[in-house]
Protein backbone atom coordinates (compact mmCIF):
# COMPACT_ATOMS: atom_id res chain seq x y z
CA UNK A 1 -269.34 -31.47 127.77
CA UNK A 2 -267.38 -32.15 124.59
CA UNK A 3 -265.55 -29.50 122.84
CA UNK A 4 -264.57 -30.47 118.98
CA UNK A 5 -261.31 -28.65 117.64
CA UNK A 6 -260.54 -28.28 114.09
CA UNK A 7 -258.42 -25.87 111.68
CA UNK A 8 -261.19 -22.77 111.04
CA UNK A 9 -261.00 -19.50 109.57
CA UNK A 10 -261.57 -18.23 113.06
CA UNK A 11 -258.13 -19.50 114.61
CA UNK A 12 -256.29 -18.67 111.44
CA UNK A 13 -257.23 -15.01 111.65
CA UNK A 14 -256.25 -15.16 115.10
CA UNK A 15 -252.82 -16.50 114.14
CA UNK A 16 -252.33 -13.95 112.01
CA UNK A 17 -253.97 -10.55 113.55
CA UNK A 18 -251.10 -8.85 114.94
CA UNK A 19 -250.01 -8.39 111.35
CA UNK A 20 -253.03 -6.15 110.67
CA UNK A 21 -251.10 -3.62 112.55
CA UNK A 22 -248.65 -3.57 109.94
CA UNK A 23 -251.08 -3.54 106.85
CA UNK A 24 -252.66 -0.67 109.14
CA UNK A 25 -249.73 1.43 109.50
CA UNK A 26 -249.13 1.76 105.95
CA UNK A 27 -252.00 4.45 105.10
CA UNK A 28 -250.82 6.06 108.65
CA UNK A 29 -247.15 6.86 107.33
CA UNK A 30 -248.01 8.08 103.70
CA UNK A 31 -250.90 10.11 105.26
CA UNK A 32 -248.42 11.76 108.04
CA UNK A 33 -245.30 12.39 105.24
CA UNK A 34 -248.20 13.95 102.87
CA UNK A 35 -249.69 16.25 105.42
CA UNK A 36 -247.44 17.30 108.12
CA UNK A 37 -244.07 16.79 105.94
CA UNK A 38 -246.00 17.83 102.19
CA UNK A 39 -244.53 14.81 100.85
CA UNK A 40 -246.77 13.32 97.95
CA UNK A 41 -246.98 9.63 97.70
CA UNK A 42 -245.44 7.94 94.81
CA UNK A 43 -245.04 4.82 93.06
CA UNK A 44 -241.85 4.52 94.83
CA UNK A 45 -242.73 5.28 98.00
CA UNK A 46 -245.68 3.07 98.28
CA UNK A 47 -243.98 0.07 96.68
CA UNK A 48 -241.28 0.70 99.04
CA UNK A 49 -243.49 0.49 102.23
CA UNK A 50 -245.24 -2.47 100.81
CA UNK A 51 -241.78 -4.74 100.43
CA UNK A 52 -240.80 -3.85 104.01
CA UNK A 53 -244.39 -4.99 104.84
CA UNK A 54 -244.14 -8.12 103.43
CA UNK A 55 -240.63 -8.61 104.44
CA UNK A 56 -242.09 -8.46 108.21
CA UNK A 57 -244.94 -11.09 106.76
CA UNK A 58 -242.23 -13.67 106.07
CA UNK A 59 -242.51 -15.70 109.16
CA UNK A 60 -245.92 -15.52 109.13
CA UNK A 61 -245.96 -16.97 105.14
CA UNK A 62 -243.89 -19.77 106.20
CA UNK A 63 -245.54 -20.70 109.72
CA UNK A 64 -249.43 -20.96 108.22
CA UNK A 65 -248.92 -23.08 105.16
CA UNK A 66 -246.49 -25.14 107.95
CA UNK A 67 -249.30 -25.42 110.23
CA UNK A 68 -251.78 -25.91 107.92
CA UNK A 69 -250.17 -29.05 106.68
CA UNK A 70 -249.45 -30.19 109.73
CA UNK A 71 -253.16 -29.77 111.46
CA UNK A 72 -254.71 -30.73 107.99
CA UNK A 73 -257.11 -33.24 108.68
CA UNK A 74 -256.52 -33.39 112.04
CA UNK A 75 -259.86 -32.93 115.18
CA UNK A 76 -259.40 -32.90 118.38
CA UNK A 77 -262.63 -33.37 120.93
CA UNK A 78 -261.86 -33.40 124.97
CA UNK A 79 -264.46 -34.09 127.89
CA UNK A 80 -263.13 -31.82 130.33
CA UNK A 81 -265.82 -33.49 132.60
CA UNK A 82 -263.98 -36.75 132.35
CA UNK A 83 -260.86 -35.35 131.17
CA UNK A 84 -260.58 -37.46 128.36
CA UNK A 85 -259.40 -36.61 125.09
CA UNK A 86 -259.82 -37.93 121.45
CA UNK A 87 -257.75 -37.33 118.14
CA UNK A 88 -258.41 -37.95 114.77
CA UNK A 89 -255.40 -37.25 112.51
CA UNK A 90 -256.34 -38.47 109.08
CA UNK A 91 -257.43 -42.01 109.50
CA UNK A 92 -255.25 -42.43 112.87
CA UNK A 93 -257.41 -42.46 115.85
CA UNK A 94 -256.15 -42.46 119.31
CA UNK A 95 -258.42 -42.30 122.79
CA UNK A 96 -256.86 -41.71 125.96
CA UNK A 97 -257.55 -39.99 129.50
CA UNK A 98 -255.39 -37.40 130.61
CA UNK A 99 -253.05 -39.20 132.55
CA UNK A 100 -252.00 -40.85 129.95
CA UNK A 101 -250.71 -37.53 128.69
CA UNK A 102 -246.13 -37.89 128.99
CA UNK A 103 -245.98 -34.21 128.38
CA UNK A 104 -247.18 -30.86 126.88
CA UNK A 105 -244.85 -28.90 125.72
CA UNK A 106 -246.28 -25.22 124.58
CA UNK A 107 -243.93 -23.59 121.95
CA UNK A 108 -245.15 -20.18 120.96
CA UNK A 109 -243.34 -16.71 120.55
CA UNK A 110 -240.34 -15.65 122.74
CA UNK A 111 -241.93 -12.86 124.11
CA UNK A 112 -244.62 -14.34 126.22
CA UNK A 113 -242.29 -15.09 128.70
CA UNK A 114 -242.29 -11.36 129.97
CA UNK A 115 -244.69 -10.43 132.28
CA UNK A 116 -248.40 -8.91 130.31
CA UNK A 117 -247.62 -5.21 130.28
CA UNK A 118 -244.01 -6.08 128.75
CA UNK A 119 -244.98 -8.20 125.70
CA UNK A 120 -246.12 -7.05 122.21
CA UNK A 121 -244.18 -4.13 122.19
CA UNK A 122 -242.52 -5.20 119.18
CA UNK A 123 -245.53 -5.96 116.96
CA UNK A 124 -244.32 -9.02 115.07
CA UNK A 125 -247.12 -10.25 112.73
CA UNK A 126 -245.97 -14.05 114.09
CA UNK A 127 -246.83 -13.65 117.19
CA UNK A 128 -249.83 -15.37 117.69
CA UNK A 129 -249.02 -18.48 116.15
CA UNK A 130 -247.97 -21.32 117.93
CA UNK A 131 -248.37 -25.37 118.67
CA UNK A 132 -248.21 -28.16 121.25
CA UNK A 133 -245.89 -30.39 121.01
CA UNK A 134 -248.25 -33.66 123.04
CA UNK A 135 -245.97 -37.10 123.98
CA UNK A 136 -247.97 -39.88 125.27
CA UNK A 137 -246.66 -42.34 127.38
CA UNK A 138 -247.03 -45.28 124.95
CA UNK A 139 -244.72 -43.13 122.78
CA UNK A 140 -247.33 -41.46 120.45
CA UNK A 141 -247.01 -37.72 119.23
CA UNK A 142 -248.88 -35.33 117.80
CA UNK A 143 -248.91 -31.60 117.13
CA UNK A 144 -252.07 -28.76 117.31
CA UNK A 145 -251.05 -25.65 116.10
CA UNK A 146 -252.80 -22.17 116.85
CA UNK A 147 -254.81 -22.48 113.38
CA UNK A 148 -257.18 -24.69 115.44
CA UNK A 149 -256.72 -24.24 118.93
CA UNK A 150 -256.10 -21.41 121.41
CA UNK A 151 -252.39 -21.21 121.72
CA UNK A 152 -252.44 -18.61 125.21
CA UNK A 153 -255.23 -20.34 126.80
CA UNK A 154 -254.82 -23.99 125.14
CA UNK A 155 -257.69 -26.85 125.71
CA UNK A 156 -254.98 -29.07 127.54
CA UNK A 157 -252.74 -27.62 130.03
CA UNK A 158 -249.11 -27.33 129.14
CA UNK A 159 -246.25 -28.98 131.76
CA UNK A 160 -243.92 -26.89 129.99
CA UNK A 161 -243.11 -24.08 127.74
CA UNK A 162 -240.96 -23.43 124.81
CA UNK A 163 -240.21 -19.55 123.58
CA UNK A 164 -238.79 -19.03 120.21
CA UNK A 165 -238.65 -15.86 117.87
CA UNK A 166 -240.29 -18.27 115.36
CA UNK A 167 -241.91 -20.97 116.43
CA UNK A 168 -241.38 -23.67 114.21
CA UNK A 169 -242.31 -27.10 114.96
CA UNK A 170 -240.07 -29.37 116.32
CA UNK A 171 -238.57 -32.67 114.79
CA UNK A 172 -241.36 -35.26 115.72
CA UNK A 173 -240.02 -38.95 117.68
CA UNK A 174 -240.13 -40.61 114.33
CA UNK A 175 -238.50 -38.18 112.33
CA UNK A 176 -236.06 -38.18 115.08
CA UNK A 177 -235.95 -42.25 115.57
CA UNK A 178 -235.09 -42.21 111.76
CA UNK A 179 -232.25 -40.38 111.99
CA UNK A 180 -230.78 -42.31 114.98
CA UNK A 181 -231.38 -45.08 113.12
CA UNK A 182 -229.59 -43.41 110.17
CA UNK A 183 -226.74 -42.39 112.57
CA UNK A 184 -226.16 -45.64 113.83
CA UNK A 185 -226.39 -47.61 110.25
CA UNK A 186 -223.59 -45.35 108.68
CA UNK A 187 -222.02 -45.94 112.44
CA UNK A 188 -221.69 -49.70 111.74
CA UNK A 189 -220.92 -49.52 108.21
CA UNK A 190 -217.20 -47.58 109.17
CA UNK A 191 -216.75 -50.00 111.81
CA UNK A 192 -216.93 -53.02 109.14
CA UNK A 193 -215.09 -51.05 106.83
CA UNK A 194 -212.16 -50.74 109.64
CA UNK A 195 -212.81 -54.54 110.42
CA UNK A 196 -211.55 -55.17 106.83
CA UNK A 197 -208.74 -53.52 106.88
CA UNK A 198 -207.36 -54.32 110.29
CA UNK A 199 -208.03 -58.07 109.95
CA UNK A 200 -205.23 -59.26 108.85
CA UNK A 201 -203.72 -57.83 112.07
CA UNK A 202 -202.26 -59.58 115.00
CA UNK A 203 -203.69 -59.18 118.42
CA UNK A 204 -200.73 -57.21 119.81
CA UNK A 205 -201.17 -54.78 116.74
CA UNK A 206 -204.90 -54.37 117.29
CA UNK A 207 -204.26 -53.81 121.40
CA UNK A 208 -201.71 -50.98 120.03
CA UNK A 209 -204.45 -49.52 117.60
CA UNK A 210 -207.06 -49.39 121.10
CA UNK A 211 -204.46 -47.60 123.28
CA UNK A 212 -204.00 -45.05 120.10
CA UNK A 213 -205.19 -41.48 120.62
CA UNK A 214 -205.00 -40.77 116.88
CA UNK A 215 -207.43 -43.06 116.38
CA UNK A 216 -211.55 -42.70 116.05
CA UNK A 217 -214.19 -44.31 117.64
CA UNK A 218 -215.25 -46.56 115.01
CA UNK A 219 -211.82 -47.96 114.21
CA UNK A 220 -211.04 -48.66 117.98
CA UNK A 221 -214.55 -50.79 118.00
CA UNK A 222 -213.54 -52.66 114.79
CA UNK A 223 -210.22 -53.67 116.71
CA UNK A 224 -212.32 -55.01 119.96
CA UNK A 225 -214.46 -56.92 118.20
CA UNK A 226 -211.63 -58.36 115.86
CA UNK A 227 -210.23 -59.41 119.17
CA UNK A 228 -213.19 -61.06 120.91
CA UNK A 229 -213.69 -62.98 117.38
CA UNK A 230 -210.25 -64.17 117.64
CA UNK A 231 -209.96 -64.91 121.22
CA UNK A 232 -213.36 -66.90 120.29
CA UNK A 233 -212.00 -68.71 117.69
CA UNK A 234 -208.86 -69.84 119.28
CA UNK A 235 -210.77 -70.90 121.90
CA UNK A 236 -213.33 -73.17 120.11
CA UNK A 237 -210.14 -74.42 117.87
């Protein structure tokens, strides 16, 4: 049997259900000040419970139009019978069985990690959102969020889990390839800058500048490889 997962209205009230509690609780306090306490409600009282409302919705605000994006476009079917799994993420397609699965890492709200009777006590209206974080072991990534899937009980089993007070999704492999990539160009570029200016130096002055301790990292490389090229060229002259 084939199960087909997609972002629905279903899983996105889901994600965001525990903050009916707090849209519920407003009648509850003006209706408890007005008739055990005689306090009418005002203008200034019901605007003021309706900012700290939506103070306590701004995690939620940020997560679903984050997930959203994220899961736009994106279906998921899996054969649990032959525990296979397909994903369509735009126009990128990829096929693969289980075991061909790296990891699955669940990341969802910090207090899940208590046992049942201990969680939820603190109602946040985030708590129900959440994503998997899937690595394949050719290297492919991709994310499903709780506005399509069922983040406590998810369609693929997790190897590991991830608790956060907001559960934001991580940096993906290529974001995080680009930045190495980043972090290594601007590397290179200060060790040719330090080439230039030390390479007018003599050996013995460029030995001195690798034994430094005042020295960084990317100088003392410019004065190796300014040695190896001159030890090469004096060698093939």
């Amino acid at each position: 049997m084939t199960e087909t997962f997609q972002i629905d209205f279903k899983h996105q009230i889901k994600s965001i259900s525990n903050g009916f509690f707090h849209i519920g609780v407003i009648p509850v306090i003006i209706g408890v000040l007005w008739i055990w306490k005689g306090i009418e409600p005002d203008f200034i009282l019901v605007a003021g419970l309706i900012c700290w409302t939506l103070i306590w919705f701004i995690p939620a605000i940020i997560l679903h139009p984050t997930y959203y994006l994220l899961n736009k476009g994106t279906t998921l079917s899996i054969d649990q019978d032959n525990k296979r799994l397909e994903i369509l993420n735009n126009e990128t397609k990829i096929s693969m069985g289980f075991e061909d699965l790296a990891s699955v890492e669940r990341i969802y709200f910090s207090d899940y990690r208590h046992v049942e009777w201990q969680q939820n006590w603190f109602p946040a209206p985030w708590r129900n959102y959440g994503l998997l974080r899937i690595q394949t072991k050719d290297n492919h990534e991709f994310f499903l969020t709780s506005l399509m899937i069922d983040i406590v009980n998810p369609p693929i089993e997790p190897t590991t889990n991830t608790y956060k007070l907001i559960p934001l999704p991580p940096k993906s492999l290529k974001q995080k390839r680009f930045e190495a990539k980043e972090r290594e160009e601007l590397q290179r570029d200060r060790i040719e800058h330090f080439k230039r200016k030390f390479e007018k130096q003599s050996l013995s002055e460029l030995n001195r500048k690798i034994a430094s301790q005042d020295l960084v990292y990317e100088a003392k490389t410019a004065a190796e490889e300014l040695i190896k090229e001159k030890n090469t060229a004096a060698n093939i002259g």
